[in-house]
C-alpha atoms as a PDB file:
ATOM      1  CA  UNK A   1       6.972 -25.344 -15.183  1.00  0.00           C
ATOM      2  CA  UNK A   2       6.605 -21.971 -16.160  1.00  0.00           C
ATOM      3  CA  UNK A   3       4.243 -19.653 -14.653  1.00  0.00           C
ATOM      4  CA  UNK A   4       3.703 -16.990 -16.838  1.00  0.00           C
ATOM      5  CA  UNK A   5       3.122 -16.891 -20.527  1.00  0.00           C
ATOM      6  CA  UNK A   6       0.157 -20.396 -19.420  1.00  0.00           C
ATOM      7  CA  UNK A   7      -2.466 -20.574 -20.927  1.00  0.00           C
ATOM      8  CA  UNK A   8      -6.237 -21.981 -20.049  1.00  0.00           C
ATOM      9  CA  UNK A   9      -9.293 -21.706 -20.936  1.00  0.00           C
ATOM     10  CA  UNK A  10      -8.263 -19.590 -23.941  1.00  0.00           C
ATOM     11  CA  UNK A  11      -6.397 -16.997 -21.556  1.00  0.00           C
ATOM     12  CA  UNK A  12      -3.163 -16.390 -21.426  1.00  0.00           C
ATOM     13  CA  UNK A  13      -1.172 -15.348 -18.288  1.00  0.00           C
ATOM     14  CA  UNK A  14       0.906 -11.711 -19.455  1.00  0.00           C
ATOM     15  CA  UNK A  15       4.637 -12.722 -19.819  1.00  0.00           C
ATOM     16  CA  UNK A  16       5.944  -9.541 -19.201  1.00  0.00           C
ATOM     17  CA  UNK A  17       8.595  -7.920 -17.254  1.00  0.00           C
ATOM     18  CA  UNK A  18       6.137  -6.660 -14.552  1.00  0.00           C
ATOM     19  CA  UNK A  19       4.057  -9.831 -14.542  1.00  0.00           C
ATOM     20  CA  UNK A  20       6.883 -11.786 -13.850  1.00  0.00           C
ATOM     21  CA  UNK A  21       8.421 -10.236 -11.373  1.00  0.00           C
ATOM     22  CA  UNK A  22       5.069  -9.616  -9.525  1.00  0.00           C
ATOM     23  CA  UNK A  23       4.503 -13.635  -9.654  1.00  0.00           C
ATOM     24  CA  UNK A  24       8.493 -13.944  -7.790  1.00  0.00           C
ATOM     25  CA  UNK A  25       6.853 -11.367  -5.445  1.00  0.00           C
ATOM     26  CA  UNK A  26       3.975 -13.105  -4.450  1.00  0.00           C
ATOM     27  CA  UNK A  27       5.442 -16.853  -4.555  1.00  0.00           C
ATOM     28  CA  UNK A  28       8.024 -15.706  -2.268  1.00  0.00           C
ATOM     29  CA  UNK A  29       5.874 -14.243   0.344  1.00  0.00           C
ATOM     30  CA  UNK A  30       2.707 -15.639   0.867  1.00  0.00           C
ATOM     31  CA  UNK A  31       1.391 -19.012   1.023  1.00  0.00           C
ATOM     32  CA  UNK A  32       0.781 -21.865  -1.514  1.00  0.00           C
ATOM     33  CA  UNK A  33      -3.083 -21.005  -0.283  1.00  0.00           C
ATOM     34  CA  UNK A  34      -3.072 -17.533  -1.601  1.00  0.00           C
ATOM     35  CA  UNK A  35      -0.886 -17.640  -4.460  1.00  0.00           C
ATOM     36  CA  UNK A  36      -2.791 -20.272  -6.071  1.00  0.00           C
ATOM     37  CA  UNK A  37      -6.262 -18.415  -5.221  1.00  0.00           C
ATOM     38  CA  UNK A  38      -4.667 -15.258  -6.776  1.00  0.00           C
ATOM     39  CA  UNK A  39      -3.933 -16.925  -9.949  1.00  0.00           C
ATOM     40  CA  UNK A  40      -7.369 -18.105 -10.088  1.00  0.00           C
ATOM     41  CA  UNK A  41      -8.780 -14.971  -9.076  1.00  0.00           C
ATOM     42  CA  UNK A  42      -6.956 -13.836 -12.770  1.00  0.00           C
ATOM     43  CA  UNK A  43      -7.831 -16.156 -14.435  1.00  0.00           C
ATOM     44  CA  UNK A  44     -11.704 -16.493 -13.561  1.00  0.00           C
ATOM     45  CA  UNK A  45     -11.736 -12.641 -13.598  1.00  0.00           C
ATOM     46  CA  UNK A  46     -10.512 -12.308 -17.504  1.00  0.00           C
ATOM     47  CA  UNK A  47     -13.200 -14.999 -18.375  1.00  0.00           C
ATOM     48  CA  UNK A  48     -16.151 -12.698 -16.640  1.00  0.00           C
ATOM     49  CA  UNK A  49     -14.911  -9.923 -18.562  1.00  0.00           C
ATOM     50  CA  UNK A  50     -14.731 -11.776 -21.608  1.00  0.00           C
ATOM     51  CA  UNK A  51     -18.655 -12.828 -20.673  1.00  0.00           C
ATOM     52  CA  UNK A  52     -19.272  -9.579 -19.883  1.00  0.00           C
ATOM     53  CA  UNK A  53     -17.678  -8.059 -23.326  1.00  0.00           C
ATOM     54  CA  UNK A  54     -15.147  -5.917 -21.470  1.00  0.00           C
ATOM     55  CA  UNK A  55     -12.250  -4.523 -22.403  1.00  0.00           C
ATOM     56  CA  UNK A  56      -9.176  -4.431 -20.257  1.00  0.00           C
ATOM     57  CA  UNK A  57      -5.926  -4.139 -19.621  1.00  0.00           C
ATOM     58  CA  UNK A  58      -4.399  -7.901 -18.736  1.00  0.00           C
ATOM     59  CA  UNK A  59      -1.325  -7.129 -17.215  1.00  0.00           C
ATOM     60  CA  UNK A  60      -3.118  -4.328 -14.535  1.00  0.00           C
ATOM     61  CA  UNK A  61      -5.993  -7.610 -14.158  1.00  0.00           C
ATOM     62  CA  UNK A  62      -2.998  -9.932 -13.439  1.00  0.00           C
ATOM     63  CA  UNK A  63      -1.443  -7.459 -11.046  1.00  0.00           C
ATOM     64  CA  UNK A  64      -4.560  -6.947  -8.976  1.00  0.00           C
ATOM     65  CA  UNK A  65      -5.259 -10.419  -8.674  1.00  0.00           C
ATOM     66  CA  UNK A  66      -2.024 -11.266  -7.455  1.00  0.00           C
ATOM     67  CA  UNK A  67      -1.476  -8.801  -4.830  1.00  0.00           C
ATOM     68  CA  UNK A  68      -5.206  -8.809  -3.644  1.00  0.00           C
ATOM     69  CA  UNK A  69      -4.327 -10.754  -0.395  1.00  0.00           C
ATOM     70  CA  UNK A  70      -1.101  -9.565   0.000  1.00  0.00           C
ATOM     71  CA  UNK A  71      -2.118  -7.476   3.160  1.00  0.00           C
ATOM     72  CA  UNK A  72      -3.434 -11.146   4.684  1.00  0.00           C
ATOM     73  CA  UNK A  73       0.325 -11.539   5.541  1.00  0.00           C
ATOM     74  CA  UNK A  74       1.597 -11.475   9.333  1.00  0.00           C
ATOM     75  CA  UNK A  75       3.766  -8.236   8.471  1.00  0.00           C
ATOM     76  CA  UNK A  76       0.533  -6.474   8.169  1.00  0.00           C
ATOM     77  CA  UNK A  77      -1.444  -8.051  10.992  1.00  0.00           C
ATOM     78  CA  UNK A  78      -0.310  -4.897  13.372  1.00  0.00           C
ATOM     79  CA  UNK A  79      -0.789  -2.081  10.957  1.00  0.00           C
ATOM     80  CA  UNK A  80      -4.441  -0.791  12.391  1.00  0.00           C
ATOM     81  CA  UNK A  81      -5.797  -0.786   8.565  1.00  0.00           C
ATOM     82  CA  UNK A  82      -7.784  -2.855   6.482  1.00  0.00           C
ATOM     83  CA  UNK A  83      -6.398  -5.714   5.143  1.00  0.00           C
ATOM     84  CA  UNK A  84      -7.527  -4.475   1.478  1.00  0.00           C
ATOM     85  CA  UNK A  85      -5.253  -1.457   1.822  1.00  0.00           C
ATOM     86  CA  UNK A  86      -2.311  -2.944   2.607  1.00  0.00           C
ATOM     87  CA  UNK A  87      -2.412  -5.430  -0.362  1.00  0.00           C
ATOM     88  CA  UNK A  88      -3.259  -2.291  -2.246  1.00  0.00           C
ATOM     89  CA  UNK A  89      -0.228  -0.107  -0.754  1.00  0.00           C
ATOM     90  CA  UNK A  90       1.829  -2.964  -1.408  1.00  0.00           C
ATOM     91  CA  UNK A  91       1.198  -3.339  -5.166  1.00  0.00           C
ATOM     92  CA  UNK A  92       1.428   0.386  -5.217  1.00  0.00           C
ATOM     93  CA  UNK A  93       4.385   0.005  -3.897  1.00  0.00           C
ATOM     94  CA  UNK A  94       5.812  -2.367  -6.546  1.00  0.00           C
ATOM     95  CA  UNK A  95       4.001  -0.497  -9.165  1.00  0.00           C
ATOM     96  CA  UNK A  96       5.828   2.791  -8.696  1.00  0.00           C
ATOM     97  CA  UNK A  97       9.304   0.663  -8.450  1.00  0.00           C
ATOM     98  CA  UNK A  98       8.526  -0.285 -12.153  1.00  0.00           C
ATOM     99  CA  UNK A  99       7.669   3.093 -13.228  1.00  0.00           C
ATOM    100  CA  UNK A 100       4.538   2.454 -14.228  1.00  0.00           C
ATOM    101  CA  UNK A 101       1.952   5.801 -15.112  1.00  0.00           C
ATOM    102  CA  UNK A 102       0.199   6.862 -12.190  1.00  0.00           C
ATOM    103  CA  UNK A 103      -3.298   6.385 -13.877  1.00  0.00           C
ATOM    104  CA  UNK A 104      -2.315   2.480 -13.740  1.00  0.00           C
ATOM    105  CA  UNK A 105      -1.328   2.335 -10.119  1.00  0.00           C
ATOM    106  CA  UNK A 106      -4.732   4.350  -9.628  1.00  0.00           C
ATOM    107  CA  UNK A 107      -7.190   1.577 -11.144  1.00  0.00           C
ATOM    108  CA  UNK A 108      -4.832  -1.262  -9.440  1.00  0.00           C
ATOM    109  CA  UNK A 109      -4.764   0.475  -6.121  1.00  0.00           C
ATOM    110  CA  UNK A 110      -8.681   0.800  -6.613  1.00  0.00           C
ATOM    111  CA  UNK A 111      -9.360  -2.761  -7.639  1.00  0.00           C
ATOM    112  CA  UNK A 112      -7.766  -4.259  -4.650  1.00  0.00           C
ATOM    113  CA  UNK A 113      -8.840  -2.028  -1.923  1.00  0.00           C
ATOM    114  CA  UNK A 114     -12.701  -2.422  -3.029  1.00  0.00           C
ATOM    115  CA  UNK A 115     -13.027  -6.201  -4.003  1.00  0.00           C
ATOM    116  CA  UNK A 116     -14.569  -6.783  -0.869  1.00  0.00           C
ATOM    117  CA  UNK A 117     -16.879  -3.943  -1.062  1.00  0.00           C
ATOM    118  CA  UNK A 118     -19.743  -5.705  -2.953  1.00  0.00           C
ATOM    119  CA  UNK A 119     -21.773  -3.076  -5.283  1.00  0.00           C
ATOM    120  CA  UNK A 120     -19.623  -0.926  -6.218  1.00  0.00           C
ATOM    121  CA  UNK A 121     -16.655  -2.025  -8.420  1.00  0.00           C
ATOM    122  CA  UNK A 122     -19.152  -3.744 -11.223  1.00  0.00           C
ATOM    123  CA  UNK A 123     -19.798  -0.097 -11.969  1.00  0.00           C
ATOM    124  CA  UNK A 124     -16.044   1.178 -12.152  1.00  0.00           C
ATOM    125  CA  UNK A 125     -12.943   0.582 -14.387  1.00  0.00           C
ATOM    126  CA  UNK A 126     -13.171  -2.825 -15.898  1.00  0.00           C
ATOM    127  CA  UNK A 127      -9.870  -4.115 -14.318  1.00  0.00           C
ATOM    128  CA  UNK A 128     -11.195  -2.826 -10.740  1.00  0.00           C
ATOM    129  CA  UNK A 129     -14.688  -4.680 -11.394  1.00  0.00           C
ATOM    130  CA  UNK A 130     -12.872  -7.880 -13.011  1.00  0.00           C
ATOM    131  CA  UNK A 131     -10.530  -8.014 -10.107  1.00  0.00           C
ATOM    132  CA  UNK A 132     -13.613  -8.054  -7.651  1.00  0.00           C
ATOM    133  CA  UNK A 133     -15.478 -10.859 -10.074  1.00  0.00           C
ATOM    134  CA  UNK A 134     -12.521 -13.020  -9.932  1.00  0.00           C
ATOM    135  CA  UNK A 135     -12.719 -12.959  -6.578  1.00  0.00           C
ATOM    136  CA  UNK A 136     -16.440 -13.500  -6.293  1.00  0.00           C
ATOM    137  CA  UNK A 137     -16.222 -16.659  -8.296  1.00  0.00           C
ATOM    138  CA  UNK A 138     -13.321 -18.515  -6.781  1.00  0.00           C
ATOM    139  CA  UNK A 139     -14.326 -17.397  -2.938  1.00  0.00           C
ATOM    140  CA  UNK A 140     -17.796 -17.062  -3.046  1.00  0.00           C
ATOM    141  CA  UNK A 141     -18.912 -19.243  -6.016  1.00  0.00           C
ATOM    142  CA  UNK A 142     -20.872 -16.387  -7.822  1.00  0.00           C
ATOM    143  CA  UNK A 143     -21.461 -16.687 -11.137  1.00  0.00           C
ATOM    144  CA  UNK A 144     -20.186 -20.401 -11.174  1.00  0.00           C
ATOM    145  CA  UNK A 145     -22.024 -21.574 -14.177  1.00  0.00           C
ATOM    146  CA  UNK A 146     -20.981 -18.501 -16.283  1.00  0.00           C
ATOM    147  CA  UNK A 147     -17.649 -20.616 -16.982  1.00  0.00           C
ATOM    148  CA  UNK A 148     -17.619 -24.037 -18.623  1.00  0.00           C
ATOM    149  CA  UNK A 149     -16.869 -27.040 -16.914  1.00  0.00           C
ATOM    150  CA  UNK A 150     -14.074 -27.865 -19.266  1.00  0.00           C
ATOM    151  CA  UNK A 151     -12.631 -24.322 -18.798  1.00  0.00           C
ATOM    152  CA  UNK A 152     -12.882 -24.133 -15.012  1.00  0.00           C
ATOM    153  CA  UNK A 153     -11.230 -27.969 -14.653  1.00  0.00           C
ATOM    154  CA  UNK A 154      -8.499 -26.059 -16.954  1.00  0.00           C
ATOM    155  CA  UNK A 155      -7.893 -23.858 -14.503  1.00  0.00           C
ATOM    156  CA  UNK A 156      -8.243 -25.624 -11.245  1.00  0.00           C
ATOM    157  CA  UNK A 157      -5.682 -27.996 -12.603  1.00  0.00           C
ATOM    158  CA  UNK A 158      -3.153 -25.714 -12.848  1.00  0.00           C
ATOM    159  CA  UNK A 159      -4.232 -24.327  -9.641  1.00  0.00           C
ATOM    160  CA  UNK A 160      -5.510 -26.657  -7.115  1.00  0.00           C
ATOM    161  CA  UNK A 161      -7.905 -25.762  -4.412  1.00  0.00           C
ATOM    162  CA  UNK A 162      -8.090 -28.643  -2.090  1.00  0.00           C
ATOM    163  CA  UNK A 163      -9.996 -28.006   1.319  1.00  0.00           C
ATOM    164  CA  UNK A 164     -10.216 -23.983  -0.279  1.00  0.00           C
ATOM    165  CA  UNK A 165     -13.381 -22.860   1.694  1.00  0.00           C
ATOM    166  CA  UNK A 166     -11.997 -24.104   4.742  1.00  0.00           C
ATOM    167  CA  UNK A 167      -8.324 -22.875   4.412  1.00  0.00           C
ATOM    168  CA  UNK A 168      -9.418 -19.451   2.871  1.00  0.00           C
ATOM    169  CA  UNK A 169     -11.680 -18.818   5.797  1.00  0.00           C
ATOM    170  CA  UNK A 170      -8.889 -19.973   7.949  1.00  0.00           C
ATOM    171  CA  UNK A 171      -6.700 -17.457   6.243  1.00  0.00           C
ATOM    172  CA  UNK A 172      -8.872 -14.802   5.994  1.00  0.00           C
ATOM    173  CA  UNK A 173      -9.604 -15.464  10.214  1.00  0.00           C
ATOM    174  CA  UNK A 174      -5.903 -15.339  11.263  1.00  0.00           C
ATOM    175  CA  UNK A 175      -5.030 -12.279   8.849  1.00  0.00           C
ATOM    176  CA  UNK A 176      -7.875  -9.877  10.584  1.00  0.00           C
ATOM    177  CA  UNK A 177      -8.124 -10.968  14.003  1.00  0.00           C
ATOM    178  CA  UNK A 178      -5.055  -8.756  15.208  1.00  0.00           C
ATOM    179  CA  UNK A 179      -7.056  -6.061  13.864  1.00  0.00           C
ATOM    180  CA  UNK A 180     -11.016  -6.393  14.468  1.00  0.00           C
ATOM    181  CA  UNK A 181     -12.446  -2.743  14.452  1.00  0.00           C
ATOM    182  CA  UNK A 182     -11.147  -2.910  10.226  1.00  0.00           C
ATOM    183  CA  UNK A 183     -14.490  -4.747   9.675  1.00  0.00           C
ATOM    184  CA  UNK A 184     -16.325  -2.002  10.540  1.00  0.00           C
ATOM    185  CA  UNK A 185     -18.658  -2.217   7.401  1.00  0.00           C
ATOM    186  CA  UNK A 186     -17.439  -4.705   5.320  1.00  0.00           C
ATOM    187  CA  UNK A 187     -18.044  -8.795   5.199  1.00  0.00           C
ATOM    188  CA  UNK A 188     -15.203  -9.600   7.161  1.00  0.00           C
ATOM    189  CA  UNK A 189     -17.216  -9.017  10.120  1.00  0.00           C
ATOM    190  CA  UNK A 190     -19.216 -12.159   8.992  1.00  0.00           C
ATOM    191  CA  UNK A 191     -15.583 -14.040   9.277  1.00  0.00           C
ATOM    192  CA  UNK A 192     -14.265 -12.498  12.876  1.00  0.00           C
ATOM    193  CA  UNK A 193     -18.407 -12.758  14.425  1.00  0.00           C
ATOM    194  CA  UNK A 194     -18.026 -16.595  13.077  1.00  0.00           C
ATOM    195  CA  UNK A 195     -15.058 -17.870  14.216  1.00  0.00           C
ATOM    196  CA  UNK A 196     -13.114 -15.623  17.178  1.00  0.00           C
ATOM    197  CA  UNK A 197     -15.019 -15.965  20.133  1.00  0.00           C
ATOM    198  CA  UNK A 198     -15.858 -12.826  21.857  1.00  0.00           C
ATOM    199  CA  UNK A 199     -16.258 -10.758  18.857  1.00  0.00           C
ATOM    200  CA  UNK A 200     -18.683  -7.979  18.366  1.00  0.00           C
ATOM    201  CA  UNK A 201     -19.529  -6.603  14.998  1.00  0.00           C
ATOM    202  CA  UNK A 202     -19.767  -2.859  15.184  1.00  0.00           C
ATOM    203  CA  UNK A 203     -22.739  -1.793  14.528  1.00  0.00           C
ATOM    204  CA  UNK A 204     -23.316   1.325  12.441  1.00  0.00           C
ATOM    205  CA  UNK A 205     -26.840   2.395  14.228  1.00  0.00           C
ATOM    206  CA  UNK A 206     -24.835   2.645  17.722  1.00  0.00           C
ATOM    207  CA  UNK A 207     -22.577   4.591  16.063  1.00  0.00           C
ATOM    208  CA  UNK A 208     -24.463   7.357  15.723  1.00  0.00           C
ATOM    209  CA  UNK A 209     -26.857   7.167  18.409  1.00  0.00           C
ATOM    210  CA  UNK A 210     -23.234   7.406  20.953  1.00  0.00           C
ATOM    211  CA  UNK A 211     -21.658   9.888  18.927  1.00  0.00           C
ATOM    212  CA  UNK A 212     -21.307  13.070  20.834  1.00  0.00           C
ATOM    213  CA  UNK A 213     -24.048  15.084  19.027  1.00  0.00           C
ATOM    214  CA  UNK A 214     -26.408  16.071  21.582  1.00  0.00           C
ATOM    215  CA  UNK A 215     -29.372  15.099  18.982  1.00  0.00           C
END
């Protein structure tokens, strides 16, 4: 079946060059979990900015929604950095191996290194906010009932998510463990102070009541 060029829920995935390859990319290296959540995230992201009366680029959309996770991969799990950054260097990465203007790479880069920073993106670039609401609504359910039933069972046929809240946690757990002091001030926290015993959230008042200032 082919991957690009589907449609649902009156959106079509971009059948480009670059879309294409990035869907090889992304099939080949992560997991069934994550490419299919990616997809989603594209898809459910293109209807919020359809809700939302936005205009944007859909290949840029599709590009930071599939590469969003990327950095979730065990490659990454001893790099010291966010997980967000890596996806983002990654796409960056591929971006600049297609030649594409820097001012493109920018807003991708930008979309996937925030979409965990809550409160920020909506107010940015529409494919960095529409990246971040894609993600919102498949993870995190918000806005659920600003897509159609019809349209969402569209989608979520094409792209399953059995057990999803589970496995994404799951994912999300064994992708930032390796590296707990990146959740300094972000939601992951909530993830590592859940599920690995022993963790302690850093906490942003003792940070400045240790630092070395004398006052």
């Amino acid at each position: 079946m082919p991957t690009n060029g589907q449609t649902a829920a009156g959106v079509t995935v971009p059948d480009t060059k670059l879309a294409r390859d990035a869907t090889d990319l992304v099939r080949d290296t992560t997991t069934d979990l994550v490419y299919n959540h990616s997809r989603r995230v594209f898809w459910f992201g293109s209807l919020q900015g359809r809700n939302r009366g936005l205009s944007f680029d859909p290949e840029l959309l599709y590009i930071g929604a599939m590469f969003h996770d990327l950095g979730l991969n065990e490659e990454f799990r001893g790099s010291g950095r966010r997980f967000e950054v890596d996806s983002a260097d990654e796409a960056r990465r591929f971006l600049q191996g297609h030649r594409v203007p820097e001012d493109s790479i920018r807003r991708v880069w930008t979309a996937i290194a925030l979409h965990t920073t809550p409160g920020i993106p909506e107010f940015m670039e529409p494919e960095v906010a529409l990246v971040t609401a894609g993600v919102e609504y498949d993870v995190l359910g918000i806005g659920y009932h600003d897509v159609s039933d019809a349209d969402r069972a569209q989608i979520t046929a094409l792209h399953p998510r059995p057990d999803f809240k589970r496995s994404i946690l799951q994912a999300f757990t064994e992708g930032i463990a390796p590296k707990p002091e990146t959740t300094f001030g972000n939601v992951k926290a909530d993830v590592l102070e859940r599920f690995v015993p022993g963790y302690e959230r850093g906490n942003f008042v003792d940070v400045i009541q240790n630092s070395d200032w004398p006052e």
